[in-house]
PDB file of N, CA and C in Angstrom:
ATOM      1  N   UNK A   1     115.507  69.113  97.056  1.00  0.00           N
ATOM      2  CA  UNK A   1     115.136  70.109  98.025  1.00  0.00           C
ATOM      3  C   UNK A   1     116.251  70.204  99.060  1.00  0.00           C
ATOM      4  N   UNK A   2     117.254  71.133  98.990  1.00  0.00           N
ATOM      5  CA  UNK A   2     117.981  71.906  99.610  1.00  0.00           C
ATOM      6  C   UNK A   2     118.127  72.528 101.162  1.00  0.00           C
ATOM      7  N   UNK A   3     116.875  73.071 100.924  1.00  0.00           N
ATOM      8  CA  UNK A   3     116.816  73.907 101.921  1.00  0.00           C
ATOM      9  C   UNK A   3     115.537  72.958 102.940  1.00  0.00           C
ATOM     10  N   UNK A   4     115.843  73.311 104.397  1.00  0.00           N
ATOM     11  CA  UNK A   4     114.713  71.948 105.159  1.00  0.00           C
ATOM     12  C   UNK A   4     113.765  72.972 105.176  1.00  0.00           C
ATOM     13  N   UNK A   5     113.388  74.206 105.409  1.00  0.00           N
ATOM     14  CA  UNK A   5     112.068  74.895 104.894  1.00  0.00           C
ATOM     15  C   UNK A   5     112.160  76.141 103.819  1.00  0.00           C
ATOM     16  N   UNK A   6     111.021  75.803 102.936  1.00  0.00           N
ATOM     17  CA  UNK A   6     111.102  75.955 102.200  1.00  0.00           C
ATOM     18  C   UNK A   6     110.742  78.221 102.267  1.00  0.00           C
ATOM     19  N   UNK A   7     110.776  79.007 101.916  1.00  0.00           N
ATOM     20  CA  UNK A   7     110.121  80.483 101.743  1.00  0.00           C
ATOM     21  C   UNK A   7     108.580  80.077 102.067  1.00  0.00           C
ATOM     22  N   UNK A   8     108.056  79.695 101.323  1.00  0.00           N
ATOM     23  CA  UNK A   8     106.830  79.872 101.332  1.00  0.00           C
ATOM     24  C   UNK A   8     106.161  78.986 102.738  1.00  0.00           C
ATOM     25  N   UNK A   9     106.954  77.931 102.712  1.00  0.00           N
ATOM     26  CA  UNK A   9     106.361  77.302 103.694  1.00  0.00           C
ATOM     27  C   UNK A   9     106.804  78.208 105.320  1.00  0.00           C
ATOM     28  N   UNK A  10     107.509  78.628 105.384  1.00  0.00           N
ATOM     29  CA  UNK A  10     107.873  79.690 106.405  1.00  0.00           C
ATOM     30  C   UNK A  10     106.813  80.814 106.677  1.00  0.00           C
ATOM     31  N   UNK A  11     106.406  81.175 105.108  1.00  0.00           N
ATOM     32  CA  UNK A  11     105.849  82.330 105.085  1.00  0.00           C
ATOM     33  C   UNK A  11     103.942  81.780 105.524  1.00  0.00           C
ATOM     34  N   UNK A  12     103.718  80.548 105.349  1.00  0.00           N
ATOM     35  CA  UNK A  12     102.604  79.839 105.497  1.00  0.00           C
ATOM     36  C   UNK A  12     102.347  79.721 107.081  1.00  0.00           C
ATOM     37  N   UNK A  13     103.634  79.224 107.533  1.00  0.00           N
ATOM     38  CA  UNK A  13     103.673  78.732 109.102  1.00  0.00           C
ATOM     39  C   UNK A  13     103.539  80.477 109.824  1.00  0.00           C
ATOM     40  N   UNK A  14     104.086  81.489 109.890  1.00  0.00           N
ATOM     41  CA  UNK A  14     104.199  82.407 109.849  1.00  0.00           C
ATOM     42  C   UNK A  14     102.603  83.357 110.172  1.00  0.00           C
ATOM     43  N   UNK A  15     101.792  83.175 108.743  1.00  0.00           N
ATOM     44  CA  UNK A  15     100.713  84.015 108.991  1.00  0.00           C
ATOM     45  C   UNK A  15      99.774  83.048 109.678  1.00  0.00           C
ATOM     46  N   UNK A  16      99.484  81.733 109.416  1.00  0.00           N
ATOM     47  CA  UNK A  16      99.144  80.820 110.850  1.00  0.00           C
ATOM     48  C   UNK A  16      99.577  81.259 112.068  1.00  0.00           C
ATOM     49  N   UNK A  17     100.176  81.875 112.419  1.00  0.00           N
ATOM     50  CA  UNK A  17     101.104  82.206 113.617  1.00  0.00           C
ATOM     51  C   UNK A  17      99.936  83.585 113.798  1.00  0.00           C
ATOM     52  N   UNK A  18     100.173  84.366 113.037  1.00  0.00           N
ATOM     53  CA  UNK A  18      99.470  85.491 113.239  1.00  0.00           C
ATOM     54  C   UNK A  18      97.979  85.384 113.074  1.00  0.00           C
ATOM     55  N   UNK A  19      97.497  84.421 112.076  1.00  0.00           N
ATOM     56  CA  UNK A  19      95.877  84.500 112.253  1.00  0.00           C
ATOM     57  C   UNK A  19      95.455  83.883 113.514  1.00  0.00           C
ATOM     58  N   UNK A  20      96.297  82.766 114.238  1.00  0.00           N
ATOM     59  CA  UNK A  20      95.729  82.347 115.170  1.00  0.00           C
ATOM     60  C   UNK A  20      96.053  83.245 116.988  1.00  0.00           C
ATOM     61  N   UNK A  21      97.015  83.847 116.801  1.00  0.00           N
ATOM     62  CA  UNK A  21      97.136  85.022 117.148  1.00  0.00           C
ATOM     63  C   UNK A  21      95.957  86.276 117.844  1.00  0.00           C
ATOM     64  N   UNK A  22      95.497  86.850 116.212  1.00  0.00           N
ATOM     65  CA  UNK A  22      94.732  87.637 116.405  1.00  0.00           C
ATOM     66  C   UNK A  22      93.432  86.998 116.793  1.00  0.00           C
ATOM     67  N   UNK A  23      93.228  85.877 116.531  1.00  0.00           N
ATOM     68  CA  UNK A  23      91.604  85.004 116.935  1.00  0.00           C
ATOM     69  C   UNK A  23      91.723  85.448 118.559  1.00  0.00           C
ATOM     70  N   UNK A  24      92.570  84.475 119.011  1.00  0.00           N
ATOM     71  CA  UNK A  24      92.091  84.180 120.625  1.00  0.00           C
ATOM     72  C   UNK A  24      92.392  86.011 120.785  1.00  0.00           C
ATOM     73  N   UNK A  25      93.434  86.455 120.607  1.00  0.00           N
ATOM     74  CA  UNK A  25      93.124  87.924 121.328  1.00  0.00           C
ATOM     75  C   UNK A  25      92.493  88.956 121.116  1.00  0.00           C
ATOM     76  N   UNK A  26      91.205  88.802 120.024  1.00  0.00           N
ATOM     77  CA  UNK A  26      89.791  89.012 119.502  1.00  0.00           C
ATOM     78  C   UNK A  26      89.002  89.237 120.295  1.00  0.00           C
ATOM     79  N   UNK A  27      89.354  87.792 120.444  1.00  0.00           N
ATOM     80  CA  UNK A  27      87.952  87.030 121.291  1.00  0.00           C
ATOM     81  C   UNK A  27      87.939  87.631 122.815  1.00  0.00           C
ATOM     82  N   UNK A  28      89.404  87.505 123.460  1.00  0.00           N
ATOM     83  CA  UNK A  28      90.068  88.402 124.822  1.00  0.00           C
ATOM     84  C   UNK A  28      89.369  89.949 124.726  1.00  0.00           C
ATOM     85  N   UNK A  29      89.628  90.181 123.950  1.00  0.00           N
ATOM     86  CA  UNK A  29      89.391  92.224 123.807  1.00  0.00           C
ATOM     87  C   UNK A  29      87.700  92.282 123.807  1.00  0.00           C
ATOM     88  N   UNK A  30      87.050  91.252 122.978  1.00  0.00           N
ATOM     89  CA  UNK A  30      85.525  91.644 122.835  1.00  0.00           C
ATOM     90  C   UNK A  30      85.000  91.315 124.002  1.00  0.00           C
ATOM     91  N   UNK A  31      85.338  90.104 124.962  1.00  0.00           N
ATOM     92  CA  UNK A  31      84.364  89.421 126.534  1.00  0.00           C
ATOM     93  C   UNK A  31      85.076  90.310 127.427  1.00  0.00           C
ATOM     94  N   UNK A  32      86.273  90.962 127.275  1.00  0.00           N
ATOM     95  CA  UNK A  32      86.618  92.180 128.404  1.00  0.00           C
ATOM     96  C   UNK A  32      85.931  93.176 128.312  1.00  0.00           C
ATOM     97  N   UNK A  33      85.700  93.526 126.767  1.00  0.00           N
ATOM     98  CA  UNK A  33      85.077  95.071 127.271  1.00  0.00           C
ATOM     99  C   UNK A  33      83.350  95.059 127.340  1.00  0.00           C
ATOM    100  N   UNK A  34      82.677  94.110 127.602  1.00  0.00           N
ATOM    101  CA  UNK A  34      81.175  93.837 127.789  1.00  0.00           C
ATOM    102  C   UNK A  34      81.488  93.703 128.997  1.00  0.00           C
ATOM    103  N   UNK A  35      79.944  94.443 129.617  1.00  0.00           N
ATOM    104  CA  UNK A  35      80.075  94.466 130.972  1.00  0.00           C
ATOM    105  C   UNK A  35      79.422  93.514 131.451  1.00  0.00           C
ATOM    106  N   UNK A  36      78.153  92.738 130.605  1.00  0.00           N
ATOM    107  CA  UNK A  36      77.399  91.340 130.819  1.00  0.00           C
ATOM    108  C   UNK A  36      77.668  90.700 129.369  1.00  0.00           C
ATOM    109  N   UNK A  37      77.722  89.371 129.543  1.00  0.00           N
ATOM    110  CA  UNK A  37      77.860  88.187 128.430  1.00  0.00           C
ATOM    111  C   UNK A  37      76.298  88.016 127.950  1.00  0.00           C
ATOM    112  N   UNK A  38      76.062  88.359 126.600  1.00  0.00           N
ATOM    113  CA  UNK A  38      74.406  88.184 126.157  1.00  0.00           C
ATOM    114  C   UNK A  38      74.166  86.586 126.504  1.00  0.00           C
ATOM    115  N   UNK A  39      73.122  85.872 126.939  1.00  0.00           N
ATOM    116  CA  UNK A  39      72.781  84.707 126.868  1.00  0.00           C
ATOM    117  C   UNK A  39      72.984  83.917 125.746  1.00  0.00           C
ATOM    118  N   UNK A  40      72.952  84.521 124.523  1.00  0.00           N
ATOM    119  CA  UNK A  40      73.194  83.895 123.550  1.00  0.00           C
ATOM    120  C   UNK A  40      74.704  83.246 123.364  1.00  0.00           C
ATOM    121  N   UNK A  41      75.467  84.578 123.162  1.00  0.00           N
ATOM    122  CA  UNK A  41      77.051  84.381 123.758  1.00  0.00           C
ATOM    123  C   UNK A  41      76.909  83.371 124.574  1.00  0.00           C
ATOM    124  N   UNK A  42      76.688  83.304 125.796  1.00  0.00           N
ATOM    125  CA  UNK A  42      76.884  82.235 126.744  1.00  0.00           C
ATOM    126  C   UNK A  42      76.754  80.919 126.567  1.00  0.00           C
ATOM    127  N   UNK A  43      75.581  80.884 125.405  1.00  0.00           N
ATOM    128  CA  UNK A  43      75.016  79.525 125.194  1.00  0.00           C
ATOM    129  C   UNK A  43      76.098  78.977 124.144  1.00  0.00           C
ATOM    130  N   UNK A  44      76.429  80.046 123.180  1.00  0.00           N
ATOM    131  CA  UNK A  44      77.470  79.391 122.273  1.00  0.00           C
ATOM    132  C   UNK A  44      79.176  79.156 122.501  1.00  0.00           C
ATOM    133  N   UNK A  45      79.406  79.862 123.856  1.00  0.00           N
ATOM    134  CA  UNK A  45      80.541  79.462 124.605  1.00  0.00           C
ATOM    135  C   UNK A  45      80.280  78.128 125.263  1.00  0.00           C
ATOM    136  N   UNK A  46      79.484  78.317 125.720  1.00  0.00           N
ATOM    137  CA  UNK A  46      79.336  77.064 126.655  1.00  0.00           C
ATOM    138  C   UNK A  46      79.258  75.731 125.485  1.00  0.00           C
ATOM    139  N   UNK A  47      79.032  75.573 124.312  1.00  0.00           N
ATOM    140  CA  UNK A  47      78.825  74.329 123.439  1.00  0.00           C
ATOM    141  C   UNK A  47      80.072  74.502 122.647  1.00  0.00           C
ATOM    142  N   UNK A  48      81.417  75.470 122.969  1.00  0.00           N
ATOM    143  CA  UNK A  48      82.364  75.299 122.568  1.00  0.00           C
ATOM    144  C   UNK A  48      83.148  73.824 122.946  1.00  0.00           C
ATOM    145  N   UNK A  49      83.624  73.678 124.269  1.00  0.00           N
ATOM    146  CA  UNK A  49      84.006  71.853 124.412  1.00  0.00           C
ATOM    147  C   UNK A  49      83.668  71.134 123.910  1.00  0.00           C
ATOM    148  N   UNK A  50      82.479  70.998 123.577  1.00  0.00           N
ATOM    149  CA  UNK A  50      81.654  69.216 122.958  1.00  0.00           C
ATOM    150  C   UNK A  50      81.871  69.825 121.462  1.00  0.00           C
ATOM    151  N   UNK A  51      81.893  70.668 120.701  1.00  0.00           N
ATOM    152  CA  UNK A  51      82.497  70.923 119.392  1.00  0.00           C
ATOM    153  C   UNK A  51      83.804  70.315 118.829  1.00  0.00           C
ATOM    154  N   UNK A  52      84.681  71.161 120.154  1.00  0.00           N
ATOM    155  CA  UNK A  52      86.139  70.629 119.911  1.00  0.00           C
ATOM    156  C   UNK A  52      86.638  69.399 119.737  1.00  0.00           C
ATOM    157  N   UNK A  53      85.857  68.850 121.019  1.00  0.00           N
ATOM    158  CA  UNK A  53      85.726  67.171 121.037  1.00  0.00           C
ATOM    159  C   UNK A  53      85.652  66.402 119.841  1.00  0.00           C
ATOM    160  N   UNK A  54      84.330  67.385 119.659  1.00  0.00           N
ATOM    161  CA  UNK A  54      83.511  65.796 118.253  1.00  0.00           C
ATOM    162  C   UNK A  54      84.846  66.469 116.949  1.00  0.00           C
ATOM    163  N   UNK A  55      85.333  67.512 116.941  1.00  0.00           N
ATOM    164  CA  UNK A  55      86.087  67.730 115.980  1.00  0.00           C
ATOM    165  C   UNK A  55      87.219  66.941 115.783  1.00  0.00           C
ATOM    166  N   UNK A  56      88.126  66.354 117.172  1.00  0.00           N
ATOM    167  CA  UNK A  56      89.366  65.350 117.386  1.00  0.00           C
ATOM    168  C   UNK A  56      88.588  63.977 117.640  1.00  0.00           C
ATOM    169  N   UNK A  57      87.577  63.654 118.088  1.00  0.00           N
ATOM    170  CA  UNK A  57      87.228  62.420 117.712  1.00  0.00           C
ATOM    171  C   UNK A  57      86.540  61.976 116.494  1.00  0.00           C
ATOM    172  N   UNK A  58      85.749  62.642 116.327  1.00  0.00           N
ATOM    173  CA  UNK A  58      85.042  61.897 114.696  1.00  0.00           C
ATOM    174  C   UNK A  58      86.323  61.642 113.996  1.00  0.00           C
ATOM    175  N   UNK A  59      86.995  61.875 113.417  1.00  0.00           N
ATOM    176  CA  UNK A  59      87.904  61.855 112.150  1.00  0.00           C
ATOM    177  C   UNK A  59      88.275  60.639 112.383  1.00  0.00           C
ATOM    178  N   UNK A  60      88.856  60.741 114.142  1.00  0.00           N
ATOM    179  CA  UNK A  60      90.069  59.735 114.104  1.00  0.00           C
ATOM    180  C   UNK A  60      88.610  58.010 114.305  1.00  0.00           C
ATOM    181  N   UNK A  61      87.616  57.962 114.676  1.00  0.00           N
ATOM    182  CA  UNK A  61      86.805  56.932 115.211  1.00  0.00           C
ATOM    183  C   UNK A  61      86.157  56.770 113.221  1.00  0.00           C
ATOM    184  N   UNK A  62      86.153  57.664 112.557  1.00  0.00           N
ATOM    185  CA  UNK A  62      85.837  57.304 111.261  1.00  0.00           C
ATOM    186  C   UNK A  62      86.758  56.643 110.206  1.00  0.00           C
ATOM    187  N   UNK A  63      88.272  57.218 110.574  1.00  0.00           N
ATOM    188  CA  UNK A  63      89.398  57.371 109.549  1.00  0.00           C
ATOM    189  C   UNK A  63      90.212  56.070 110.398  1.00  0.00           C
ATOM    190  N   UNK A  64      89.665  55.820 111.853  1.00  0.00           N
ATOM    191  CA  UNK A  64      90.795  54.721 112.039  1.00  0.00           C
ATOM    192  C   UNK A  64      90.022  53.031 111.943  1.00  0.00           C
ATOM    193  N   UNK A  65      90.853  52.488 112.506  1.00  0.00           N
ATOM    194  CA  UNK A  65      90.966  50.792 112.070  1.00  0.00           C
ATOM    195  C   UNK A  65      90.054  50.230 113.665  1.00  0.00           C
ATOM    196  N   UNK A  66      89.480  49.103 113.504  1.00  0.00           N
ATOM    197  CA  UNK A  66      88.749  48.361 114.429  1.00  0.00           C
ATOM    198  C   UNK A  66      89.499  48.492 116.189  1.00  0.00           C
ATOM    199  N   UNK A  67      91.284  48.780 115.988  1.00  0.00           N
ATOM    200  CA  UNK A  67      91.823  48.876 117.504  1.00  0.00           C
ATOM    201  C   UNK A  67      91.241  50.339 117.687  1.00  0.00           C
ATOM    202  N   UNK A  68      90.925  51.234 116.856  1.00  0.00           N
ATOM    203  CA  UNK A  68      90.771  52.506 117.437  1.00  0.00           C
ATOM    204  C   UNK A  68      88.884  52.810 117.558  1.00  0.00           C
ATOM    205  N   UNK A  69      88.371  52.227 117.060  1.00  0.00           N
ATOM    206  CA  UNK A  69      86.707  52.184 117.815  1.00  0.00           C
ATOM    207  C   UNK A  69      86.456  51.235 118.769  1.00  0.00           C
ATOM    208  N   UNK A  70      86.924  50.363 118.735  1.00  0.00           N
ATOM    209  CA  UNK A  70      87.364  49.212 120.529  1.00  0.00           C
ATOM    210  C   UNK A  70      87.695  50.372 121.056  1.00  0.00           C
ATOM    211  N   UNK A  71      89.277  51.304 121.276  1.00  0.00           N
ATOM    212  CA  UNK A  71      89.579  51.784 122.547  1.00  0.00           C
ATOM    213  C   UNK A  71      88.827  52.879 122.815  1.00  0.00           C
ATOM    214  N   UNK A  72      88.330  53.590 121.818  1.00  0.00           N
ATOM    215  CA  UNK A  72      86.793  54.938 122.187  1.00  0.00           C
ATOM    216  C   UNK A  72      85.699  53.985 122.549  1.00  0.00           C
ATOM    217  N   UNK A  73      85.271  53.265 122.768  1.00  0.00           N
ATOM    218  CA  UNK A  73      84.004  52.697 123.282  1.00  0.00           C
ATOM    219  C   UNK A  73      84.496  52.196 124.556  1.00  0.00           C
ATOM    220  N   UNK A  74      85.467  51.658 124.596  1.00  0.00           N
ATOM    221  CA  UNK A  74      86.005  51.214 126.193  1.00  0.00           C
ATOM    222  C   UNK A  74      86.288  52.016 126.863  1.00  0.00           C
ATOM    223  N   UNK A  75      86.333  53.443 126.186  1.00  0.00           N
ATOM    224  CA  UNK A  75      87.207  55.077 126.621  1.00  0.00           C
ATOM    225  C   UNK A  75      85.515  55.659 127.248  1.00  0.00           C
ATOM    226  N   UNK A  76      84.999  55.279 126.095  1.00  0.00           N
ATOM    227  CA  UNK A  76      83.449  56.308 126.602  1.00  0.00           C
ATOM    228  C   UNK A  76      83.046  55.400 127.779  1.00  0.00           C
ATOM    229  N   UNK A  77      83.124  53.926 127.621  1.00  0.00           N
ATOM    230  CA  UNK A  77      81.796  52.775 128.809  1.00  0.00           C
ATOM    231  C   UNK A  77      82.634  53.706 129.870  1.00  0.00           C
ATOM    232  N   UNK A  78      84.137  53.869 129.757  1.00  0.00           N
ATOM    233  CA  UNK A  78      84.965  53.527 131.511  1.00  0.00           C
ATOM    234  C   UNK A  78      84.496  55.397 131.533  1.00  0.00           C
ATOM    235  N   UNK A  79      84.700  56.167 131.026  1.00  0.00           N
ATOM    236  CA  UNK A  79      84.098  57.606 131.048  1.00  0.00           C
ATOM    237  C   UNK A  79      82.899  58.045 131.741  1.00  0.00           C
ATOM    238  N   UNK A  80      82.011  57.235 131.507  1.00  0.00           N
ATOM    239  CA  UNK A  80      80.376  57.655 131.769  1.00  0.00           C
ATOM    240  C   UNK A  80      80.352  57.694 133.477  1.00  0.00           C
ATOM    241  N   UNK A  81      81.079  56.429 133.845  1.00  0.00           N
ATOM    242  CA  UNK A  81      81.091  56.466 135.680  1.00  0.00           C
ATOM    243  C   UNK A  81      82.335  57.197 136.248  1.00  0.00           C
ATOM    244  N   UNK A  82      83.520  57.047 135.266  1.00  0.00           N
ATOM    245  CA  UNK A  82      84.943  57.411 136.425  1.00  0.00           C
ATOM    246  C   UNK A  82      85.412  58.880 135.963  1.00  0.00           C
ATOM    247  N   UNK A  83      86.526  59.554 136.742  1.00  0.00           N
ATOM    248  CA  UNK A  83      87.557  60.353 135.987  1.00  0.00           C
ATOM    249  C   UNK A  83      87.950  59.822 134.855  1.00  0.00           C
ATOM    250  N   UNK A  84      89.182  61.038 134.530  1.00  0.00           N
ATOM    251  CA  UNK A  84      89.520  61.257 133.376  1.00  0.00           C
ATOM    252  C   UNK A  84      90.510  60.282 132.879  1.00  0.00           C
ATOM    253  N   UNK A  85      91.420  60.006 134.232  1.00  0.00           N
ATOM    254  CA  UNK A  85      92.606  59.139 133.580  1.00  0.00           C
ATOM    255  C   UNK A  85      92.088  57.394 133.832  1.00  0.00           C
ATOM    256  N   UNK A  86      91.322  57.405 134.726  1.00  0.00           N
ATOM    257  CA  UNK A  86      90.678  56.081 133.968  1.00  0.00           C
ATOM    258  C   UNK A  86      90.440  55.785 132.393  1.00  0.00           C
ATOM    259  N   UNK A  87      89.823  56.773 131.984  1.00  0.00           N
ATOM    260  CA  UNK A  87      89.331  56.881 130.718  1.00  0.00           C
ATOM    261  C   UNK A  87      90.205  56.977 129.916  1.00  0.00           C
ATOM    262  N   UNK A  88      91.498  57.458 129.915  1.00  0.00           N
ATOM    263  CA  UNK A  88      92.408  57.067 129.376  1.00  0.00           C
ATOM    264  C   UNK A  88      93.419  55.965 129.466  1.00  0.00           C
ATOM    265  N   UNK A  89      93.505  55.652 130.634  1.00  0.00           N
ATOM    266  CA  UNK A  89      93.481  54.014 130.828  1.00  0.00           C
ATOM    267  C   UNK A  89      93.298  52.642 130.009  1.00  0.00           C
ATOM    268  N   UNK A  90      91.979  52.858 130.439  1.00  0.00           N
ATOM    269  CA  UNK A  90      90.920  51.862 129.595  1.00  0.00           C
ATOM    270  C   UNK A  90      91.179  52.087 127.990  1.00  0.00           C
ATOM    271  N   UNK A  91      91.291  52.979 127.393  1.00  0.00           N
ATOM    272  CA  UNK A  91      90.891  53.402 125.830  1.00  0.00           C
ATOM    273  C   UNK A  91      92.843  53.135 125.310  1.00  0.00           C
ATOM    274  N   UNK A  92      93.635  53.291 126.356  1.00  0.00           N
ATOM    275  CA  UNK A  92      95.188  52.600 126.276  1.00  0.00           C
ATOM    276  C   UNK A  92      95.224  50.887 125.832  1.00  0.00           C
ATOM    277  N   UNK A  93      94.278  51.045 127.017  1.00  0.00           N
ATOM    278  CA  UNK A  93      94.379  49.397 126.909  1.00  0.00           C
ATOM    279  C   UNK A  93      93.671  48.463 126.171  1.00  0.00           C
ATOM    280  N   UNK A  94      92.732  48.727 126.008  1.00  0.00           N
ATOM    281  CA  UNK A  94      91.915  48.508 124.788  1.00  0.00           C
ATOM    282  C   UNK A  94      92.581  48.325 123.552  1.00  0.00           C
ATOM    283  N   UNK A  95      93.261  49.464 122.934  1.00  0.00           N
ATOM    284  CA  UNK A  95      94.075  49.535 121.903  1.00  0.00           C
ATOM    285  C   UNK A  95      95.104  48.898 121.772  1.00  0.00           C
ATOM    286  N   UNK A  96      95.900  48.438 123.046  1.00  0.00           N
ATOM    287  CA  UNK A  96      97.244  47.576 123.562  1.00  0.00           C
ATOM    288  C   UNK A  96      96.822  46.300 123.339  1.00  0.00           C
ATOM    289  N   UNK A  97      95.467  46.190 123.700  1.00  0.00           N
ATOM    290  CA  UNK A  97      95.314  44.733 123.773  1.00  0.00           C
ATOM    291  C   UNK A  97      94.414  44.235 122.188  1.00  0.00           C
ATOM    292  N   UNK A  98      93.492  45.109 121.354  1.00  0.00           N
ATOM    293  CA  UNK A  98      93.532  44.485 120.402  1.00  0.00           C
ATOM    294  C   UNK A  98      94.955  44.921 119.528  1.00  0.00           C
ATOM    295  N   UNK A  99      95.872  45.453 119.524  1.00  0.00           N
ATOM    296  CA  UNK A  99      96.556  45.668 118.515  1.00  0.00           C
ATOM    297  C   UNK A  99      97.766  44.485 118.660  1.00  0.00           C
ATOM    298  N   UNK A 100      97.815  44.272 120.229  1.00  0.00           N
ATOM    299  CA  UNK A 100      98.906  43.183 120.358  1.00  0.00           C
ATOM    300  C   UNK A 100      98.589  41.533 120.412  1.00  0.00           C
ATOM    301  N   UNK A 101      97.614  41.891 121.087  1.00  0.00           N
ATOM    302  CA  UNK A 101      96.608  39.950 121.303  1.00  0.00           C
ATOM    303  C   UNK A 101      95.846  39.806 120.095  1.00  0.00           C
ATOM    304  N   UNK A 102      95.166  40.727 119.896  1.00  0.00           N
ATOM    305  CA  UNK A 102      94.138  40.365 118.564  1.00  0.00           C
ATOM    306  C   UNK A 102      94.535  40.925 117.241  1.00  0.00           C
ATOM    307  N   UNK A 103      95.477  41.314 117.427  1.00  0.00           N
ATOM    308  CA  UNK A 103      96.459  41.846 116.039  1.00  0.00           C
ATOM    309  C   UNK A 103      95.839  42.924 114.684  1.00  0.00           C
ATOM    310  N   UNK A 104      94.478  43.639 115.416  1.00  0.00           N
ATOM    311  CA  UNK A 104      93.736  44.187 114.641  1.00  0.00           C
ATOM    312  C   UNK A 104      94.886  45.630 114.318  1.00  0.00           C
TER     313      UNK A 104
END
């Protein structure tokens, strides 16, 4: 392999480019031109975050190793009372410390 990208893979990255594109500015054109948001709409915007979430955490708390469900449980305990960068803190260190002391 010659070439560092390939046609197709250009042409792949490309309409990704454009489908994700036309999504969000879809979505822009349809909540501008309503003059009220139906409740329903609202309800299913509003449960957009905790979607996204469980979408980047499940995988990685299923697909990873014992340092990475230690630092999400030390991420969620320090979460429930503090900000954000605590919570990233804690779920750092967690992972620092079983991956380096406990060698998991």
């Amino acid at each position: 392999m010659t070439d560092l990208i390939s046609a197709d893979m250009a042409l792949l990255i490309l309409a990704a480019a454009v489908a994700t594109f036309l999504t969000r500015i879809g979505g822009y054109v349809l909540i501008t031109r309503m003059k009220t948001i139906p409740p329903r709409m609202e309800q299913a915007l509003n449960a957009v975050p905790a979607a996204v979430l469980t979408t980047l955490v499940a995988p990685a708390f299923f697909n990873g190793g014992w340092d990475v469900k230690i630092a999400m449980l030390a991420a969620l305990l320090v979460g429930i009372r503090h900000p954000g960068l605590l919570l990233l803190g804690a779920g750092w260190a967690a992972a620092m410390i079983c991956r380096h002391l406990l060698g998991f």
